[in-house]
Protein backbone atom coordinates (compact mmCIF):
# COMPACT_ATOMS: atom_id res chain seq x y z
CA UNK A 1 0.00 0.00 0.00
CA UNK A 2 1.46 3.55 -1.04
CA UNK A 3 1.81 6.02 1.48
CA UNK A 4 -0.06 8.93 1.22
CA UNK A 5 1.52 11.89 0.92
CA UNK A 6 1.41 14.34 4.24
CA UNK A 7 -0.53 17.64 3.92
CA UNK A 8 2.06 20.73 3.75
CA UNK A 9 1.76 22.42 7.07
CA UNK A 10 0.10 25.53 6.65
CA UNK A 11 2.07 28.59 7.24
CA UNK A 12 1.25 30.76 10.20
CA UNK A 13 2.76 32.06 13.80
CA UNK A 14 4.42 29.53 16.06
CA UNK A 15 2.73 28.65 19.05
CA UNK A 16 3.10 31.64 21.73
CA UNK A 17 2.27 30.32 25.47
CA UNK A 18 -0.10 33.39 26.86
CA UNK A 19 1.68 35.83 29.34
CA UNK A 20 0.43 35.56 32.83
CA UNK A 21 -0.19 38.83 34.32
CA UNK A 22 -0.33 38.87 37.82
CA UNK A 23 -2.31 41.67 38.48
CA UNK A 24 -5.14 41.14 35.79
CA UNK A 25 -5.46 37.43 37.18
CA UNK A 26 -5.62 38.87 40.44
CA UNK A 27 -8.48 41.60 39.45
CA UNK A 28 -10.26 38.82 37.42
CA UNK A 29 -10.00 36.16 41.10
CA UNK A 30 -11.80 38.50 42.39
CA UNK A 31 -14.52 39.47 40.41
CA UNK A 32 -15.12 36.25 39.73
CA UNK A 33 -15.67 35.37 43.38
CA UNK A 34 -17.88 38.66 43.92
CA UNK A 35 -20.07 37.33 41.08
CA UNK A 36 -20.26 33.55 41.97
CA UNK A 37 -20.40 33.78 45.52
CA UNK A 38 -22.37 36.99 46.47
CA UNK A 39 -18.67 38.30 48.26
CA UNK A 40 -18.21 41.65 48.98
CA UNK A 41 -14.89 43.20 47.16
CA UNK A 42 -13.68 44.67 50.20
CA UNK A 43 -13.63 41.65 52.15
CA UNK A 44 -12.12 39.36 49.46
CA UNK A 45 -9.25 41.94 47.97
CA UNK A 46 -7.34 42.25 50.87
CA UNK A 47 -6.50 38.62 51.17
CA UNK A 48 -5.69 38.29 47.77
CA UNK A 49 -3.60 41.52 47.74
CA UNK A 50 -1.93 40.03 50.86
CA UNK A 51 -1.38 36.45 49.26
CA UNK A 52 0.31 38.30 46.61
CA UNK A 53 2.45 39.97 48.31
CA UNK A 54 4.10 37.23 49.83
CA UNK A 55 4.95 35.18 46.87
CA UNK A 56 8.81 35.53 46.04
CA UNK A 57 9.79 35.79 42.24
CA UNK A 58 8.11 37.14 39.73
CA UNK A 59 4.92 37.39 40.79
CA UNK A 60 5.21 39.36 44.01
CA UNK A 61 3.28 42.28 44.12
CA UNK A 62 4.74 45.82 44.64
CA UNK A 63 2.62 48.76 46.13
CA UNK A 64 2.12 50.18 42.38
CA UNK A 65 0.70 46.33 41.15
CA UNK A 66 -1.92 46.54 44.24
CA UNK A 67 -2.91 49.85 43.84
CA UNK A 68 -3.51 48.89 39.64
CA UNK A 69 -5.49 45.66 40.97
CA UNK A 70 -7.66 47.53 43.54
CA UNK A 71 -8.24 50.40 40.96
CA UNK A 72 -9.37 47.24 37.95
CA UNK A 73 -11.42 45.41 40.78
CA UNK A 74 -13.20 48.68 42.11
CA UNK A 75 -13.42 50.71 38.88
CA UNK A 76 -15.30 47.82 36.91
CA UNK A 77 -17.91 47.31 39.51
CA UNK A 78 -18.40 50.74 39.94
CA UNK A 79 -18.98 51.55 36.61
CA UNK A 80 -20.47 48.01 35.78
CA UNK A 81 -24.10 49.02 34.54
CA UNK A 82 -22.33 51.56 31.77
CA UNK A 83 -19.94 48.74 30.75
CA UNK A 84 -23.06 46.41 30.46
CA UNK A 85 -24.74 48.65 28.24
CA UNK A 86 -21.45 49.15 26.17
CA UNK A 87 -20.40 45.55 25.57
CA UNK A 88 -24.20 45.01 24.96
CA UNK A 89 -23.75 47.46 22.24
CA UNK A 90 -20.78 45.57 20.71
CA UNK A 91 -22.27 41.63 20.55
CA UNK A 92 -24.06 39.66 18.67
CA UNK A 93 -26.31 38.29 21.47
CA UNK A 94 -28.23 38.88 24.45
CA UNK A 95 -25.64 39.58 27.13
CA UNK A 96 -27.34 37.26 29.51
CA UNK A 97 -26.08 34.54 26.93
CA UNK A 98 -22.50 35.36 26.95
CA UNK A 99 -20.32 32.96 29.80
CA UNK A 100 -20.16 35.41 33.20
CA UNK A 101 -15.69 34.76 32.94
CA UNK A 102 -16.20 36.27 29.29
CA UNK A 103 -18.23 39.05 30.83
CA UNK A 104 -15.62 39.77 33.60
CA UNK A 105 -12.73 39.66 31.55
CA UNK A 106 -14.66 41.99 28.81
CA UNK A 107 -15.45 44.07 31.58
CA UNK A 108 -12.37 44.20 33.13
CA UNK A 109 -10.76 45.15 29.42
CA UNK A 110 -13.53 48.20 29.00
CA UNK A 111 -12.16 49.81 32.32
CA UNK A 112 -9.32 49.75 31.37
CA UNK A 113 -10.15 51.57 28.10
CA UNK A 114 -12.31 53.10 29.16
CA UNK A 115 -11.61 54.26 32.86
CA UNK A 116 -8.30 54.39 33.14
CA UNK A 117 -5.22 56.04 31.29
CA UNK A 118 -3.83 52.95 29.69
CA UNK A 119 -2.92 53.40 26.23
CA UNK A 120 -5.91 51.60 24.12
CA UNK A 121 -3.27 49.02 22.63
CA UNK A 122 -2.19 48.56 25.96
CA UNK A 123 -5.20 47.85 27.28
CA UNK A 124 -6.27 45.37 24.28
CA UNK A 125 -3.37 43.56 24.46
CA UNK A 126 -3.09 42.89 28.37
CA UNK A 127 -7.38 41.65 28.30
CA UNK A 128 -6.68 39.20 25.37
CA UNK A 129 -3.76 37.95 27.05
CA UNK A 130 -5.76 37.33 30.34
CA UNK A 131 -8.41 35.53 28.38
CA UNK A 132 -5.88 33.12 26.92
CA UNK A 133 -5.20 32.26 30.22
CA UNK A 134 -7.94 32.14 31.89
CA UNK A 135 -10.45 31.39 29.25
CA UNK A 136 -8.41 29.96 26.48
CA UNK A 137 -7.11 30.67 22.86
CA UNK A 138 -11.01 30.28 21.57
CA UNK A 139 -12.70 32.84 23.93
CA UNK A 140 -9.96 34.74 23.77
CA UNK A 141 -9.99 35.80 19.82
CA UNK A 142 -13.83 37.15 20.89
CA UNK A 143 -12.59 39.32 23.63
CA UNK A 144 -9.87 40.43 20.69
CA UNK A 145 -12.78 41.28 18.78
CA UNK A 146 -15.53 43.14 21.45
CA UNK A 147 -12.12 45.17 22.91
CA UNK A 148 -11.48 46.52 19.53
CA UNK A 149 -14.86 47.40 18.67
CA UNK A 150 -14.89 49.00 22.24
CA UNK A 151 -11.65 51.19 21.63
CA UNK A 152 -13.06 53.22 18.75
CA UNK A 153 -14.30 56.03 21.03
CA UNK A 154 -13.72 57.25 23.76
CA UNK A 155 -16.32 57.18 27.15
CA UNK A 156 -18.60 60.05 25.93
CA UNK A 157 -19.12 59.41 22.68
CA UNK A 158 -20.17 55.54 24.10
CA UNK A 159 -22.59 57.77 26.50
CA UNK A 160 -24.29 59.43 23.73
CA UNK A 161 -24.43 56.30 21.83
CA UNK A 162 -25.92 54.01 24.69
CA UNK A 163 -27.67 56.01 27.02
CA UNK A 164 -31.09 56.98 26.32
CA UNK A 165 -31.57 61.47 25.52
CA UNK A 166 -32.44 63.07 29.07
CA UNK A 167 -35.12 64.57 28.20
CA UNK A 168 -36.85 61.48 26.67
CA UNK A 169 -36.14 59.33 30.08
CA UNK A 170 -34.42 60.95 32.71
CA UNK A 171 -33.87 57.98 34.76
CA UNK A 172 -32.45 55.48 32.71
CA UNK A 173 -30.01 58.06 31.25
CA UNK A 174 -28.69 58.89 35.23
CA UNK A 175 -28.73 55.24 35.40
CA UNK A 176 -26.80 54.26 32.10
CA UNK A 177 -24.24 57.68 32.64
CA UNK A 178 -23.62 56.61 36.07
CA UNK A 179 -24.02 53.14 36.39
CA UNK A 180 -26.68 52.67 38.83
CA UNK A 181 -29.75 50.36 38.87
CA UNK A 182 -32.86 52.93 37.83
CA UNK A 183 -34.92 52.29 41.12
CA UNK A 184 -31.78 52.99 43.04
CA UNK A 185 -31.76 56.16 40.66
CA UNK A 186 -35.63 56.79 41.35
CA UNK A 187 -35.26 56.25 45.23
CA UNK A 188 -31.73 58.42 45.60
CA UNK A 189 -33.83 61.72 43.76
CA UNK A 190 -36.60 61.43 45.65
CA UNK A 191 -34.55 61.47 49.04
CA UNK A 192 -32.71 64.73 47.51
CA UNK A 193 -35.89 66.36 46.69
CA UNK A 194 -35.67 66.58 42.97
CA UNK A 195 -33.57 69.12 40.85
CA UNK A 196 -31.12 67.48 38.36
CA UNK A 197 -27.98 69.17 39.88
CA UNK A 198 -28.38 67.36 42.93
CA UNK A 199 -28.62 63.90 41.58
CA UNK A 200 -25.66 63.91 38.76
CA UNK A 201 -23.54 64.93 41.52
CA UNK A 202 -24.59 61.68 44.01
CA UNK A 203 -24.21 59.69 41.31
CA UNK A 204 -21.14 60.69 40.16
CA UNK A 205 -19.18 60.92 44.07
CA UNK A 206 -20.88 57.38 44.33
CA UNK A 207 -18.15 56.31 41.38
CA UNK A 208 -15.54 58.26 43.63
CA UNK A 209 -12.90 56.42 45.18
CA UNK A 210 -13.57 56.92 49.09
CA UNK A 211 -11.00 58.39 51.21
CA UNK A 212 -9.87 56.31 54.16
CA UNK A 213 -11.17 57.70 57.54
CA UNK A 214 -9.46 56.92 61.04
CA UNK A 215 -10.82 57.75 64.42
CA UNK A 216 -8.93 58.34 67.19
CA UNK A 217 -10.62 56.77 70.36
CA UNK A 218 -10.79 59.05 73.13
CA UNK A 219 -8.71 57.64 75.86
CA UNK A 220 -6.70 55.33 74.01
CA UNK A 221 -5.29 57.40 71.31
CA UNK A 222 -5.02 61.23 70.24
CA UNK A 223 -5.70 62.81 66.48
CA UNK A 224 -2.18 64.23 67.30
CA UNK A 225 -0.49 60.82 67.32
CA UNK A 226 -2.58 59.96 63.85
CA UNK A 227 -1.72 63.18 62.23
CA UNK A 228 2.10 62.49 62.79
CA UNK A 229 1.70 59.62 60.24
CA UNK A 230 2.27 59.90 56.82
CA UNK A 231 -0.01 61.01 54.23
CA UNK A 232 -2.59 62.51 57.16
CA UNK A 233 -4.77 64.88 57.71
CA UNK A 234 -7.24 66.06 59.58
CA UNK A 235 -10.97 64.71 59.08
CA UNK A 236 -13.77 67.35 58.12
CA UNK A 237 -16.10 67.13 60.69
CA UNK A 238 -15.36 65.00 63.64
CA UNK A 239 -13.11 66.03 66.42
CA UNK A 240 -11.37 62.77 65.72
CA UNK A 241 -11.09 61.86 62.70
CA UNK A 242 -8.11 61.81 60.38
CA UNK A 243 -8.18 60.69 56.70
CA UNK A 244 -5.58 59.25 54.83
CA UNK A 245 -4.46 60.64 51.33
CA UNK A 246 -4.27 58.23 48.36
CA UNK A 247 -1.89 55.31 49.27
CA UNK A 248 -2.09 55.71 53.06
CA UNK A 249 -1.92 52.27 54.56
CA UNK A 250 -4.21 51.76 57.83
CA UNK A 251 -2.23 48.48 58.82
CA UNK A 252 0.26 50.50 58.74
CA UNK A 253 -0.84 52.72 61.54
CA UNK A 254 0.41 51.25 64.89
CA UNK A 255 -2.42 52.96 67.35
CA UNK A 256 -4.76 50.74 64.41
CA UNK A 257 -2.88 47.46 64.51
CA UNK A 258 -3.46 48.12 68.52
CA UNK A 259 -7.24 48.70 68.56
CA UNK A 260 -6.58 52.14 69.90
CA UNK A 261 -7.96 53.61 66.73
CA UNK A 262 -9.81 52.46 63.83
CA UNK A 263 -11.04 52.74 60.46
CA UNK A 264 -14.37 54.16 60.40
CA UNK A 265 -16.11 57.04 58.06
CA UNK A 266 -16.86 60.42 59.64
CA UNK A 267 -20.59 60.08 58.99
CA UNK A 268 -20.46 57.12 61.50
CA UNK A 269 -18.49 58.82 63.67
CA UNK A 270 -20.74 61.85 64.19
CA UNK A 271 -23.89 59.58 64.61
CA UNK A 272 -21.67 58.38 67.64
CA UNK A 273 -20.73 61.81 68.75
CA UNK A 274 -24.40 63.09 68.16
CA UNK A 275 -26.09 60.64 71.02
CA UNK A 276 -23.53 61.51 72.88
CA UNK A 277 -24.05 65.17 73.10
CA UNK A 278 -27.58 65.11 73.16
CA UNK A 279 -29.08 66.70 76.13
CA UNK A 280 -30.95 64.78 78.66
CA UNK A 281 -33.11 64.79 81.29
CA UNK A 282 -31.81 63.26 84.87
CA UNK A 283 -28.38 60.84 84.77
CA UNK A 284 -26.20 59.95 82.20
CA UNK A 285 -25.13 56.37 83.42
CA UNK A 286 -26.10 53.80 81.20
CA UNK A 287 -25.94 53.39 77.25
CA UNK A 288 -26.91 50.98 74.95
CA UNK A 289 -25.59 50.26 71.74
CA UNK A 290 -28.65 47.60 70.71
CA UNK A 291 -26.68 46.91 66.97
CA UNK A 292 -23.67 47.24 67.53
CA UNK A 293 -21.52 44.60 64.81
CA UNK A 294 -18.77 45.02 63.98
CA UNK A 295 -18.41 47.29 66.50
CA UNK A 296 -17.22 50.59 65.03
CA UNK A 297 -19.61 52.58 66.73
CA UNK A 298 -19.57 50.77 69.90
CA UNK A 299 -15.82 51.35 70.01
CA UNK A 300 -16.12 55.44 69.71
CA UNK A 301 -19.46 55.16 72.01
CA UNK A 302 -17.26 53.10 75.12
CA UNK A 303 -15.07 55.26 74.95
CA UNK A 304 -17.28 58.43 75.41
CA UNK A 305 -18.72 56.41 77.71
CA UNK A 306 -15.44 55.70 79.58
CA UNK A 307 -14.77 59.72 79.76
CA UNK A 308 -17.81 60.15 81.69
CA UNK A 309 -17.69 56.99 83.83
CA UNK A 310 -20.84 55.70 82.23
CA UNK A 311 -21.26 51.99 81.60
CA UNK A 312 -21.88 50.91 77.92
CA UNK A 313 -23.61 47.78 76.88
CA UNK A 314 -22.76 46.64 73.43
CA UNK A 315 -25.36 44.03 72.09
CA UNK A 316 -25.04 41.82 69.00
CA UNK A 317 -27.35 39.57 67.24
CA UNK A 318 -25.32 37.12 65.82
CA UNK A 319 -22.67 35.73 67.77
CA UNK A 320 -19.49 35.91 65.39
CA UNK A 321 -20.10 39.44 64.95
CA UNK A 322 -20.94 40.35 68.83
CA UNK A 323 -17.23 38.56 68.86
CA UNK A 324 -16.29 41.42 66.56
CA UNK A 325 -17.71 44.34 68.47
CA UNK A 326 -15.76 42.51 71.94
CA UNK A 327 -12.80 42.86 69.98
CA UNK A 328 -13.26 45.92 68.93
CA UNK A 329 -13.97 47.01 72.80
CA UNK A 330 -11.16 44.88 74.20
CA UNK A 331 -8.81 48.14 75.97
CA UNK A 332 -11.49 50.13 76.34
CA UNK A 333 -10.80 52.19 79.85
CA UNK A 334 -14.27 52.15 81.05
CA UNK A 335 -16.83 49.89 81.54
CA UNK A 336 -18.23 47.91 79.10
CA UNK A 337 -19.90 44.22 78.52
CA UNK A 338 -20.46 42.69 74.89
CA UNK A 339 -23.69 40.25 74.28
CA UNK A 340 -25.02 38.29 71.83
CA UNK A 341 -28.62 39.45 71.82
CA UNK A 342 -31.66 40.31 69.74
CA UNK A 343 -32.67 43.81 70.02
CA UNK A 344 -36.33 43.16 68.95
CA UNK A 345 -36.75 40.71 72.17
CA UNK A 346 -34.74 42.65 74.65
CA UNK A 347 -32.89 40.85 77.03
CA UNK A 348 -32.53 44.18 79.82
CA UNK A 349 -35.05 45.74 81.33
CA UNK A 350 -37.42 48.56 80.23
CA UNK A 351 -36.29 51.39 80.89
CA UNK A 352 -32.84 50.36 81.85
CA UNK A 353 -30.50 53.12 80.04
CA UNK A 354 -29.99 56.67 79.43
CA UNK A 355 -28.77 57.10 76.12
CA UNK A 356 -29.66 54.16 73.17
CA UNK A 357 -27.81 53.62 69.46
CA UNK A 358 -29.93 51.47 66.79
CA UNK A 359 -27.97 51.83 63.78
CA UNK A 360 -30.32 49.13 62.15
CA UNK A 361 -29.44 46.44 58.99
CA UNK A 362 -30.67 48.13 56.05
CA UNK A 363 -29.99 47.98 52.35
CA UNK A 364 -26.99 49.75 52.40
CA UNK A 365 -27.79 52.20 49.62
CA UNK A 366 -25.49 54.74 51.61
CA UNK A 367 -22.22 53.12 51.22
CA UNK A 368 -22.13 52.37 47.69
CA UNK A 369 -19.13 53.76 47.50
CA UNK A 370 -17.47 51.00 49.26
CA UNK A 371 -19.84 48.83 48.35
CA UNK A 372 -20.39 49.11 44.86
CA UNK A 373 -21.51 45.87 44.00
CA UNK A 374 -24.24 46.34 46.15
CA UNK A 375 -25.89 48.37 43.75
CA UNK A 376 -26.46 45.40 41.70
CA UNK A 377 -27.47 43.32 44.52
CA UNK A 378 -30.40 44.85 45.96
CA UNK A 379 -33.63 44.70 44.51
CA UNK A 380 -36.40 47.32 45.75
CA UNK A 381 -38.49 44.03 47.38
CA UNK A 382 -35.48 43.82 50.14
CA UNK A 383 -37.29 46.97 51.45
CA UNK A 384 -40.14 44.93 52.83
CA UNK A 385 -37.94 42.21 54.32
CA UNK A 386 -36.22 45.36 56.21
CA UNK A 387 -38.97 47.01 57.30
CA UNK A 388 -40.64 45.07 59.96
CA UNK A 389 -36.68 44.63 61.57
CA UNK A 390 -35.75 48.61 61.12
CA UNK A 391 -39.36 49.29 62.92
CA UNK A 392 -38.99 46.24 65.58
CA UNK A 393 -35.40 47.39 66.74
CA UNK A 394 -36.85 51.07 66.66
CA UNK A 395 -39.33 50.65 69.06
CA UNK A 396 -37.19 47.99 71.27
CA UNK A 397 -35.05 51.17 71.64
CA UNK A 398 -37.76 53.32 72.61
CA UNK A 399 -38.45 50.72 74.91
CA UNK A 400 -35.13 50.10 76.67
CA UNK A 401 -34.59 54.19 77.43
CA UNK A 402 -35.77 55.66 80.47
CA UNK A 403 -38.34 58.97 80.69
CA UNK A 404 -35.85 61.62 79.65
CA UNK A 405 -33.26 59.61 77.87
CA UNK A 406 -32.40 59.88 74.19
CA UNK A 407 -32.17 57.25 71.22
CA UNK A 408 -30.40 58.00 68.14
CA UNK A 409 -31.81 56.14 65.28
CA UNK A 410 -29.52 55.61 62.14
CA UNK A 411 -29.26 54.03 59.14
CA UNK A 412 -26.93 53.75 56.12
CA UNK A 413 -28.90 54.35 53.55
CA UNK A 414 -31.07 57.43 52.48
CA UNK A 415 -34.20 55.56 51.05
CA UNK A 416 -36.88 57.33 52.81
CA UNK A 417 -38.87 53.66 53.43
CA UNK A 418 -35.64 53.39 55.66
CA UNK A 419 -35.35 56.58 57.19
CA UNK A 420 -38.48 59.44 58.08
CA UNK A 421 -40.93 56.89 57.29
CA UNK A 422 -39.52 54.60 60.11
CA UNK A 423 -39.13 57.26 62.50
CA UNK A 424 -43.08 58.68 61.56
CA UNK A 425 -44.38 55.66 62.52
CA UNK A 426 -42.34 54.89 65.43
CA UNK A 427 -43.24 58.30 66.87
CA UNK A 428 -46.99 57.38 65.97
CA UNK A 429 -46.78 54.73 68.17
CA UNK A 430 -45.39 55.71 70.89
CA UNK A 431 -47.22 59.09 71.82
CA UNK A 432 -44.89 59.81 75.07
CA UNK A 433 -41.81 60.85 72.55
CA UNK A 434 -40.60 63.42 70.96
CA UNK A 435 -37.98 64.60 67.57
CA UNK A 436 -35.32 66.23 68.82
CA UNK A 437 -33.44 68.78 66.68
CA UNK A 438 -29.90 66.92 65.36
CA UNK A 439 -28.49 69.75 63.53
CA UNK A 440 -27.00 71.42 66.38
CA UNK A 441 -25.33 68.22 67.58
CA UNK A 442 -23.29 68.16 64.03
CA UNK A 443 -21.14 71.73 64.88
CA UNK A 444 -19.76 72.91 61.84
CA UNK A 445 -21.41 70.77 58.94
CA UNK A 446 -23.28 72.43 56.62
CA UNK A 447 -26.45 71.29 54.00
CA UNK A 448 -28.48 69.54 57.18
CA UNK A 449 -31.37 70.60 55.75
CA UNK A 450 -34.56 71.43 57.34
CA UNK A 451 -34.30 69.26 60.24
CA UNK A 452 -35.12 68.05 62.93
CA UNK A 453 -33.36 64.81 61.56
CA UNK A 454 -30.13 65.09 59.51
CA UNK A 455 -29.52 63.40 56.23
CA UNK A 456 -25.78 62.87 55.09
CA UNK A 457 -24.56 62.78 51.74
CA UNK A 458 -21.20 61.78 49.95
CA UNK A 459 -21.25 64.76 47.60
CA UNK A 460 -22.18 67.22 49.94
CA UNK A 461 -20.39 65.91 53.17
CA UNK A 462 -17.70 63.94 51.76
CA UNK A 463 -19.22 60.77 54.12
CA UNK A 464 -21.54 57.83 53.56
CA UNK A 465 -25.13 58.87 53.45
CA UNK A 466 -25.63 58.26 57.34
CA UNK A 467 -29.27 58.99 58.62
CA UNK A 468 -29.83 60.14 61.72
CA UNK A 469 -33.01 60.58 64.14
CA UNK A 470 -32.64 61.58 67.55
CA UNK A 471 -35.86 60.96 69.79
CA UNK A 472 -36.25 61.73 73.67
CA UNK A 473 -38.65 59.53 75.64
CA UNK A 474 -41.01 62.13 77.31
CA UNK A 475 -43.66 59.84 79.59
């Protein structure tokens, strides 16, 4: 039998193993477990960024690789809902239909083009390379293809493209421009009171990178000792807080690695300071913090407390995070005790304390900053499953302060179902209170509105959109 003769090889590029970036692998870990296991980027980055950094060779990371990662990671989710509408605008399919690693990896590519100041080439080439390795040679040539179709314009000329004319649907074009869901949109402009100002600039300081806040906690550290490290400054509003500037490290601050001061945002911070300052009627000897995981506000409260000789009790639902909130309190120089308890089915006394916190579990619409994928998350139904928990803890509150005391009711999130509508029927209920004027309690900060209750705002304040009620218990 003849042999046959072998088919000439056809001519083409050798076989090029793909590059492994570290970084983009990193970035695209960690989308990929925000999107298949409901994580939140903030908790799974830093272990990542930390595993990273500990490798020898190659792939360690440097401060300028982290800082690229954390911009990729936070930048795409931010600015996910635009990107959506973008790569929607550059397939051949539903985008429901294309594989959620595809999606990441496109998405990841568009920031970069898109968001960042990578050279378009740059950008192309570093996304195609990740899919080869992540997704394969196959997957990768239709990244290739949706990145190049992508890097034709620029981010406004996709805007006027993709986002629906203002004045045909004024919603959906806030929500396409600045990547939020359009009932978030809805719910955000009614809390603002309308106007069109107002709203773009949320939006847009909702896409803003968030400074990092400290607080010094009275008794166990000073803002002097924070403001000697690098990169700080003072905070805003708060007698104690200090922010970082771009790059500041909090691990890197000893009074944080010692408990003696933490990371929280000023908003938080002056809820604290707020109940504390309030005036009262008879002794000031007992407070309750009746939500207090993970225990940032519990920290600053004990040790107000502490300054005063009051007694602070710091109660927790769930168990691992009332072991957050003792940790948190653990050095605190007055007297404290952490439970695990449910504020709705009070486990004290009516009538027991003087001054009460609820800062209640809401949908977090005030900390999207931090949170962006959040955004995505919610769904306007998780209102109801809120409600009936935001009004239960309310009026445990009302019930655990004695005639003359004060509770502080707070929220992070602006959504008035979560906020005044809360409060109106709390008061409703329970005839023998009364709204106390907050303003006053927040010296120095300006835009608190009409009062009595303040409303906090990123673009305004510079802080997460903190709520804040104060009632006193008349009879």
């Amino acid at each position: 039998m003849s042999e046959q003769p072998r088919r000439p090889r056809k001519p083409g590029k050798p076989y090029r193993r793909p590059q492994k970036d570290p970084v983009r692998i990193l970035a695209f870990e960690a989308l990929r477990a925000v999107d298949e296991r409901d994580a939140y980027a903030n908790l799974v980055l830093p272990p990542l960024l930390r595993k990273a950094r500990e490798k020898e060779g190659p792939e360690k990371f440097d401060a300028r690789d982290a800082a690229l990662a954390t911009e990729l990671v936070y930048g795409t989710l931010r600015r996910q809902g635009t990107y959506d509408a973008i790569i929607a605008d550059c397939v051949d399919r539903p985008l429901r239909e294309v594989d959620p690693p595809v999606l990441d990896v496109l998405s990841l590519g568009v920031h970069q083009l898109l968001g960042t100041r990578i050279p378009s080439h740059a950008a192309v080439s570093a996304s195609v390379e990740l899919a080869r390795v992540v997704l394969g040679d196959g997957r990768a040539k239709f990244v290739n293809a949706v990145l190049r179709k992508v890097a034709r314009d620029d981010l406004d000329g996709w805007l006027e493209r993709v986002a629906p004319p203002y004045d045909e649907d004024p919603e959906d074009h806030l929500a396409v421009v600045h990547s939020h869901p359009r009932w978030v949109v809805s719910a955000l402009w009614d809390s603002l009171g309308g106007g069109r100002a107002g709203i773009e600039e949320l939006l847009a300081a909702d896409n803003e990178r968030p400074e990092v806040t400290l607080v010094a906690r009275p008794g166990r550290a000073t803002l002097e000792e924070l403001l000697g490290e690098e990169a700080a400054v003072p905070g805003r509003w708060s007698p104690y807080a200090v922010r970082l500037s771009e790059g500041g490290e909090p691990g890197a601050v000893e009074a944080v690695r010692e408990g003696r001061a933490g990371v929280q945002d000023e908003g938080s911070q002056l809820v604290a300071l707020a109940l504390a300052n309030a005036p009262l009627d008879g002794p000031d000897r007992r407070w309750l913090d009746g939500c207090a995981g993970p225990g940032g506000k519990a920290a600053l409260l004990g040790a107000l407390a502490a300054e005063r000789g009051a007694f602070l009790l710091a109660s927790e639902k769930q168990p691992h995070r009332a072991g957050l909130v003792a940790r948190a309190l653990d050095g605190n120089p007055g007297p404290y005790q952490v439970i695990a308890a449910d504020g709705t089915r009070p486990a004290w006394r009516p009538g027991s304390f003087d001054r009460v916190l609820v800062d209640v579990p809401c949908t977090g619409l005030g900390a999207l900053r931090r949170r962006p994928e959040a955004r995505w998350r919610r769904r306007p139904e998780d209102l109801e499953g809120f409600a009936p928990l935001q009004r239960g803890l309310l009026r445990g509150a009302l019930e655990a302060v004695r005639v003359g005391g004060v509770v502080a009711y707070a929220t992070c999130s602006p959504h008035l179902a979560e906020t005044r509508a809360v409060v109106t029927d709390a008061l409703k209920q329970h005839p023998g209170t009364e709204l106390l004027d907050a303003r006053p309690l927040l010296p120095g900060v300006p835009d608190l509105g009409e009062g009595p209750d303040v409303q906090l705002w990123p673009h305004l304040h510079g802080t997460d959109a903190m709520y804040l009620a104060l009632v006193r218990r008349t009879s």
